[in-house]
Protein backbone atom coordinates (compact mmCIF):
# COMPACT_ATOMS: atom_id res chain seq x y z
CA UNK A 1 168.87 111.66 130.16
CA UNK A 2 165.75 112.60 131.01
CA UNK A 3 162.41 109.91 129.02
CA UNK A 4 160.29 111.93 126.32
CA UNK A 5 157.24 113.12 127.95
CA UNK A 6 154.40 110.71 126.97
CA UNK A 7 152.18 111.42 124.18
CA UNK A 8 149.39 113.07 125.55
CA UNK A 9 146.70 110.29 124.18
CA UNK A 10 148.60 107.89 126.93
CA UNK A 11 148.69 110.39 130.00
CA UNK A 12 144.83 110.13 129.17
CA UNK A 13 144.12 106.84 129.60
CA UNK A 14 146.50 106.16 132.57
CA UNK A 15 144.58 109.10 134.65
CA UNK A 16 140.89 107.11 133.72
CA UNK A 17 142.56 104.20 135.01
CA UNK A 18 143.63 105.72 138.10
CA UNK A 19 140.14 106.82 138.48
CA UNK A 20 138.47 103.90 137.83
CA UNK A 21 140.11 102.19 140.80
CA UNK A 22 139.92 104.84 143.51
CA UNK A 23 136.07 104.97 142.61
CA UNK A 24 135.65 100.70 142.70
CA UNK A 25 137.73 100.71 146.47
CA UNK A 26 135.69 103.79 147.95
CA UNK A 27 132.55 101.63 146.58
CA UNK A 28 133.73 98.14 148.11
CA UNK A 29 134.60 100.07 151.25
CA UNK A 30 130.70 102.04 151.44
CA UNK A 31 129.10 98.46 150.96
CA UNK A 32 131.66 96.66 153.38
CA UNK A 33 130.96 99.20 156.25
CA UNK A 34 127.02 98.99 155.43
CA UNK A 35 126.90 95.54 155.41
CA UNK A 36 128.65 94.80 158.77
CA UNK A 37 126.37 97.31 160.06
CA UNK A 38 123.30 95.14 158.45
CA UNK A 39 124.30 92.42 159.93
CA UNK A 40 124.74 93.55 163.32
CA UNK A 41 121.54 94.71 163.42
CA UNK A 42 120.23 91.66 162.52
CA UNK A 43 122.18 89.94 165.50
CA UNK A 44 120.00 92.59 167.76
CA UNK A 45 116.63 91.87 166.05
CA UNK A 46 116.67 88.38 165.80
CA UNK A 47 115.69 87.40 168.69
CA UNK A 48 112.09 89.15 169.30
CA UNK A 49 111.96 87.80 165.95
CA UNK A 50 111.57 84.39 166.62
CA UNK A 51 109.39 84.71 169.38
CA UNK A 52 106.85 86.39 167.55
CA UNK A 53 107.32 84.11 164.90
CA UNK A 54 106.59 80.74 167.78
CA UNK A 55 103.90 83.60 168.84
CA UNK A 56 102.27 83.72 165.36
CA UNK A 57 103.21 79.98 165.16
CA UNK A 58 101.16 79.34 168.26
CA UNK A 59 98.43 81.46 167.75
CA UNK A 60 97.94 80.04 163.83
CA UNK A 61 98.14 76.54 165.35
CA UNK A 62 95.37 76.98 168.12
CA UNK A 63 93.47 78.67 164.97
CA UNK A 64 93.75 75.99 163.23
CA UNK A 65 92.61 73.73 165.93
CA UNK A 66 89.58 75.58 166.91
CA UNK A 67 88.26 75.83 163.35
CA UNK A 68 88.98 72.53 163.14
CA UNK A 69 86.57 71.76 166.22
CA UNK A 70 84.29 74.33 164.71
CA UNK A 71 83.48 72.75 161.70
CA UNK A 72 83.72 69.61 162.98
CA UNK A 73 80.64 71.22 165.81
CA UNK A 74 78.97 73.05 162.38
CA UNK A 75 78.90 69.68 160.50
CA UNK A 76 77.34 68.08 163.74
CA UNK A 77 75.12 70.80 163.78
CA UNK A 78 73.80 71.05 160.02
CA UNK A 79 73.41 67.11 160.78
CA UNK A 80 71.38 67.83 163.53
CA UNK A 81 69.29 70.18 161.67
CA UNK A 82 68.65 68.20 158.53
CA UNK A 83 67.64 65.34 161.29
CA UNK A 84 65.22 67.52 162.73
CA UNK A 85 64.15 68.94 159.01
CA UNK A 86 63.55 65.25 158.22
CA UNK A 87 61.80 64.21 161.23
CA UNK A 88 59.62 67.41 160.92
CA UNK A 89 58.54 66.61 157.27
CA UNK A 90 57.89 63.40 158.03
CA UNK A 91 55.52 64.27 161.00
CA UNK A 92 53.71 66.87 158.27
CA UNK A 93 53.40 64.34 156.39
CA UNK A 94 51.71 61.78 158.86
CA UNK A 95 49.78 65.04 160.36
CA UNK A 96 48.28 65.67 156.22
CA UNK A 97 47.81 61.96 156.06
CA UNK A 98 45.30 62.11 158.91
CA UNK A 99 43.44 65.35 158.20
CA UNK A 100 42.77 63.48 155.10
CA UNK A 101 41.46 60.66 157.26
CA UNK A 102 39.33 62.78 159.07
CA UNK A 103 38.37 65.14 155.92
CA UNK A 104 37.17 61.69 155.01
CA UNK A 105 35.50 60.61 157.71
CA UNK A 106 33.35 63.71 157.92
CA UNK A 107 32.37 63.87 154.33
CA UNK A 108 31.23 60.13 155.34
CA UNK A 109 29.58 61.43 158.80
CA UNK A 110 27.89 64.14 156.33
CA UNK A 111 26.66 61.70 153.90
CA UNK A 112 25.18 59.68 156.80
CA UNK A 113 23.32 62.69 158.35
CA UNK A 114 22.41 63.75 155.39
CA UNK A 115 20.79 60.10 154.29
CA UNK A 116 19.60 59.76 157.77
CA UNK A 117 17.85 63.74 157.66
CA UNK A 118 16.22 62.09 154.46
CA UNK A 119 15.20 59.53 156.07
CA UNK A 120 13.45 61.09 158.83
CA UNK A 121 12.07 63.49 156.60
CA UNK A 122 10.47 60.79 154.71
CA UNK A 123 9.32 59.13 157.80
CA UNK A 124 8.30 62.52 159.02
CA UNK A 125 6.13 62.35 155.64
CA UNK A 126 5.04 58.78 155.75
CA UNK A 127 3.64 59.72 159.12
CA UNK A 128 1.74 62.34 158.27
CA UNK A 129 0.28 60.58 155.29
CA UNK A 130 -0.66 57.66 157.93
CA UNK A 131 -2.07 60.16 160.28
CA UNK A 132 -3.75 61.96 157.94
CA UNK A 133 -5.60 59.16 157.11
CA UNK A 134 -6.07 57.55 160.75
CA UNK A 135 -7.08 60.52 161.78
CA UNK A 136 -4.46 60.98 164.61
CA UNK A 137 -3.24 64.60 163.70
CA UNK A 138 -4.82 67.27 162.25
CA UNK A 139 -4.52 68.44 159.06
CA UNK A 140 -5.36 71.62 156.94
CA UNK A 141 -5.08 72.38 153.57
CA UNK A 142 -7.14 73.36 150.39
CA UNK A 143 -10.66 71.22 149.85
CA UNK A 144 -14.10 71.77 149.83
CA UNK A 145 -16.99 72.30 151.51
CA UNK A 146 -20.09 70.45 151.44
CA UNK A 147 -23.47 71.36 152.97
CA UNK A 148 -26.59 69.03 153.03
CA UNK A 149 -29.54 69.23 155.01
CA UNK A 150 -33.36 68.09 155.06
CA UNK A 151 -36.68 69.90 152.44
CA UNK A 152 -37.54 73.00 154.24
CA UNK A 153 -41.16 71.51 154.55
CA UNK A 154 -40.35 67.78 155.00
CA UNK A 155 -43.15 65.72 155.37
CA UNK A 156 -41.81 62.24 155.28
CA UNK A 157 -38.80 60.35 155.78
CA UNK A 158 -37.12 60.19 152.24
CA UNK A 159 -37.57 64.59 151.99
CA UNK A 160 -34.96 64.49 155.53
CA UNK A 161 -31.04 63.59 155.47
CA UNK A 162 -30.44 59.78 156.49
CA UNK A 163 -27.25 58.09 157.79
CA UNK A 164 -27.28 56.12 154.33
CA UNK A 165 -26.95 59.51 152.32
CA UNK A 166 -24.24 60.39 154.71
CA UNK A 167 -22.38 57.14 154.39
CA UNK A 168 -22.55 57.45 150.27
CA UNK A 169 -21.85 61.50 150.35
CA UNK A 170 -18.61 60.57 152.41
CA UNK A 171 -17.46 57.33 150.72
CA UNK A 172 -18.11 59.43 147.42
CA UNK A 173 -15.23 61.79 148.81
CA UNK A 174 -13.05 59.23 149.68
CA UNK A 175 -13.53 57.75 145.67
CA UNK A 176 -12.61 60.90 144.33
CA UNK A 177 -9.70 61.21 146.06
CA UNK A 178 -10.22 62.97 149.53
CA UNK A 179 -7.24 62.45 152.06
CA UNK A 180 -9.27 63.96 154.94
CA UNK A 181 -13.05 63.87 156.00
CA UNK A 182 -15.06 65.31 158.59
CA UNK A 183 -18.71 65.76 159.69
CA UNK A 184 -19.52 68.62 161.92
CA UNK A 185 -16.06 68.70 163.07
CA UNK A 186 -16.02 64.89 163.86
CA UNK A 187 -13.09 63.49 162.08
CA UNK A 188 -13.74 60.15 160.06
CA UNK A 189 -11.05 57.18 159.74
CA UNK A 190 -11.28 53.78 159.13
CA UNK A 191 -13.25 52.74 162.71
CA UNK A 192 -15.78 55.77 162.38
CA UNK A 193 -19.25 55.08 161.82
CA UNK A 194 -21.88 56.87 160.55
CA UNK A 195 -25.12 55.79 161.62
CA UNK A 196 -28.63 56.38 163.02
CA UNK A 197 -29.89 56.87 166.14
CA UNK A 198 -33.29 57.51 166.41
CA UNK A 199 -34.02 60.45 164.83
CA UNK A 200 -30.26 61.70 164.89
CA UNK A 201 -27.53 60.72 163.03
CA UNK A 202 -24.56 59.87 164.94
CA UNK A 203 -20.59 60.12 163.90
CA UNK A 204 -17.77 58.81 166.54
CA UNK A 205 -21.03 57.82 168.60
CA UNK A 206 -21.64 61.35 168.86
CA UNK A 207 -24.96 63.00 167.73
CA UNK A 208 -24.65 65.68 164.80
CA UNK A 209 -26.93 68.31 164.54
CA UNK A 210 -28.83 69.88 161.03
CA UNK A 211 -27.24 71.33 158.94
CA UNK A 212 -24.50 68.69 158.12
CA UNK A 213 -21.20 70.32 157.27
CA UNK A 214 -18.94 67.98 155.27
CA UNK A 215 -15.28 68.86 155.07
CA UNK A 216 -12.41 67.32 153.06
CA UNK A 217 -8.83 68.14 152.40
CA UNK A 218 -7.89 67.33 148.39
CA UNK A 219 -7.17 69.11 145.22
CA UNK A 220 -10.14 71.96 144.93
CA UNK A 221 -9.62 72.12 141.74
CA UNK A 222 -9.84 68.49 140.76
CA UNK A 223 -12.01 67.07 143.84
CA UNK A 224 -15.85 68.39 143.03
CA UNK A 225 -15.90 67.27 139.73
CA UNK A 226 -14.47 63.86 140.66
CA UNK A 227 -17.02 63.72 143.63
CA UNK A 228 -19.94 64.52 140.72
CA UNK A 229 -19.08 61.42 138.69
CA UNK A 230 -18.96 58.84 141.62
CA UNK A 231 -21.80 57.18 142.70
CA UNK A 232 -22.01 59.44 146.00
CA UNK A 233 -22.22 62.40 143.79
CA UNK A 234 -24.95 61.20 141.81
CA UNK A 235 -26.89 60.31 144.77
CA UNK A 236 -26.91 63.27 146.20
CA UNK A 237 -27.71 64.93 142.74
CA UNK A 238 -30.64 62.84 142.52
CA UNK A 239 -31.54 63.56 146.52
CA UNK A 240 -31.33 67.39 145.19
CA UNK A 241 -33.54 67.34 142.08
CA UNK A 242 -36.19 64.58 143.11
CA UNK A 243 -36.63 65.74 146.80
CA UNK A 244 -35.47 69.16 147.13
CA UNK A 245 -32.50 68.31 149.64
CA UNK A 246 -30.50 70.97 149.96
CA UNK A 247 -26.85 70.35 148.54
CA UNK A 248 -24.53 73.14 148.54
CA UNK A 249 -20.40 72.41 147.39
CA UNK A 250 -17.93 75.11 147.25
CA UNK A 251 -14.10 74.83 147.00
CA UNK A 252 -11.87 76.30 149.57
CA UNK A 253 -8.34 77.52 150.22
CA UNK A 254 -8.12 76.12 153.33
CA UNK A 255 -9.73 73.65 155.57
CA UNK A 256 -8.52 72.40 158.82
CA UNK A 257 -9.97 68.97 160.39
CA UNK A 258 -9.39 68.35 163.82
CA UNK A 259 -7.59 65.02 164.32
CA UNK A 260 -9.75 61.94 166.30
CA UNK A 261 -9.92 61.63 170.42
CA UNK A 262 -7.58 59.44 171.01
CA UNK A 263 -9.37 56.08 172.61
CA UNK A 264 -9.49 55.26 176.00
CA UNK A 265 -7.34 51.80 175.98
CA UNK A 266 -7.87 49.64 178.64
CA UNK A 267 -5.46 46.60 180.34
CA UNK A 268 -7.50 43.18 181.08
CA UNK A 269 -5.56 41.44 183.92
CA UNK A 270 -6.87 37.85 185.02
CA UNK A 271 -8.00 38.23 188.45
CA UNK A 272 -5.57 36.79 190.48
CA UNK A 273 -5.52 33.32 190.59
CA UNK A 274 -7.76 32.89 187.80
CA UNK A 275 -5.09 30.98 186.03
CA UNK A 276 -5.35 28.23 188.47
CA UNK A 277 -8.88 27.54 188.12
C-alpha cells in the first residue's frame, strides 16, 4: 500500500532544506581549500619576512643611535655657540666700555688744548701789550699825527722847538691814553730820553732833525681831544698862539711805529784771578 503523496506545502520545505545544505558544504569546502592555500603561502613568505623585518629592525636601531649622537653633537654645539655668543657680548661690552674711556679722555685732551690755546692766546696778547709798550715789536694801528716845528722867522730861543716841549708834547700823549709813541721814527719806551744836545734835540741818543713828526697808536677818535685837555696839550696850545710854533694834529687810520734796536748787552767777567786779590 503505497503512502499518500505529501502535501505539496511539505515537498516545499524539504527541497529548501536540501538546498540549504548543499550550498553551506560547497561554502565550507571553497574556504577550506583557500585557506590551506593561505597558509602555505605564508610558510613560503615568511622567511624573507623576518629578515627584512631584523633589516628594518637594524636599520631603525642604528637610526636611532645616530640621532641620538646627533643631538647629543647639536646640543654640544648650540652650547658652544651660546658660549661664544656670550663671550662675544661680553667683549662688546668691555670694547664700548673703553671707547667711552677714550671718548672721555679726548673730550678731556680737547678741553685742555682748548684752555691751553686760550692761554697762549692770552699770553700771545699780554705780550703784545708788554711789547707794545717796551717798545720791542712794532705796532700799527689807528692814531694820530702830530707835527711841531720852530717860527718861520725865529729870532730867539723860546720862538724854536726845545727838548722840554718835546718831553711835555709826548708825556701829554701818554696821559691821554697813547699805547705807542714815536719821534721821527725813533720809538719811545720807558728808558728813552728826550733831550738836548747842543742845538739838536736828541731821542735814543740819536739826533732828530726839523720838522718833528710825532706818532702815536690810540683811539683817533677819542685821543686829540684827550691830548687838548692835558697839560701837554695846553702847552703846546700856548707855544702856538703866544709864539707862532707851528702845531699841526690830524687823526689817522693807520700808523705803524717801528719797534726799538734791541741793546747791545754786554758780559763783565772778573779778570782771571781777580777773585784772589
Amino acid at each position: 500500500m503505497t503512502n499518500p503523496p505529501p502535501p505539496p506545502d511539505d515537498r516545499d520545505r524539504q527541497a529548501a532544506g536540501l538546498l540549504d545544505r548543499l550550498t553551506a558544504t560547497s561554502l565550507d569546502e571553497d574556504y577550506a581549500h583557500v585557506a590551506a592555500r593561505r597558509d602555505a603561502g605564508a610558510g613560503v613568505r615568511s622567511a624573507p619576512m623576518l629578515v627584512a623585518l631584523a633589516v628594518l629592525g637594524l636599520l631603525l636601531t642604528t637610526a636611532a643611535v645616530q640621532a641620538a649622537r646627533t643631538a647629543s653633537t647639536q646640543e654640544r654645539s648650540r652650547e658652544s655657540l651660546v658660549a661664544q655668543v656670550q663671550d662675544r657680548r661680553a667683549e662688546l661690552l668691555r670694547v664700548r666700555d673703553r671707547l667711552r674711556e677714550v671718548r672721555r679722555d679726548i673730550t678731556r685732551a680737547a678741553e685742555r688744548r682748548a684752555t691751553a690755546a686760550a692761554a697762549a692766546t692770552e699770553l700771545e696778547l699780554r705780550t703784545r701789550r708788554i711789547g707794545a709798550v717796551a717798545g720791542t715789536v712794532p705796532v700799527t694801528g689807528p692814531g694820530v699825527r702830530i707835527t711841531v716845528d720852530d717860527r718861520p722867522d725865529a729870532t730867539n730861543r723860546r720862538e724854536v722847538v726845545l727838548d722840554e716841549d718835546l718831553q711835555r708834547l709826548v708825556n701829554g700823549l701818554w696821559v691821554a691814553g697813547a699805547e705807542a709813541v714815536a719821534i721821527n721814527g725813533e720809538r719811545l719806551t720807558a728808558l728813552s730820553a728826550v733831550r738836548g744836545a747842543g742845538e739838536a734835540i736828541t731821542v735814543n741818543f740819536r739826533s732828530l732833525r726839523r720838522p718833528y713828526v710825532v706818532e702815536a697808536v690810540g683811539d683817533p677818535a677819542e685821543l686829540p681831544a684827550r691830548f687838548l685837555e692835558s697839560a701837554g696839550g695846553a702847552w703846546w696850545l700856548n707855544l702856538e698862539s703866544l709864539y707862532q710854533l707851528r702845531f699841526d694834529m690830524s687823526s689817522e687810520d693807520s700808523v705803524t711805529l717801528p719797534a726799538v734796536p734791541a741793546p747791545a748787552l754786554r758780559q763783565v767777567r772778573p779778570p782771571p784771578g781777580g777773585a784772589d786779590r
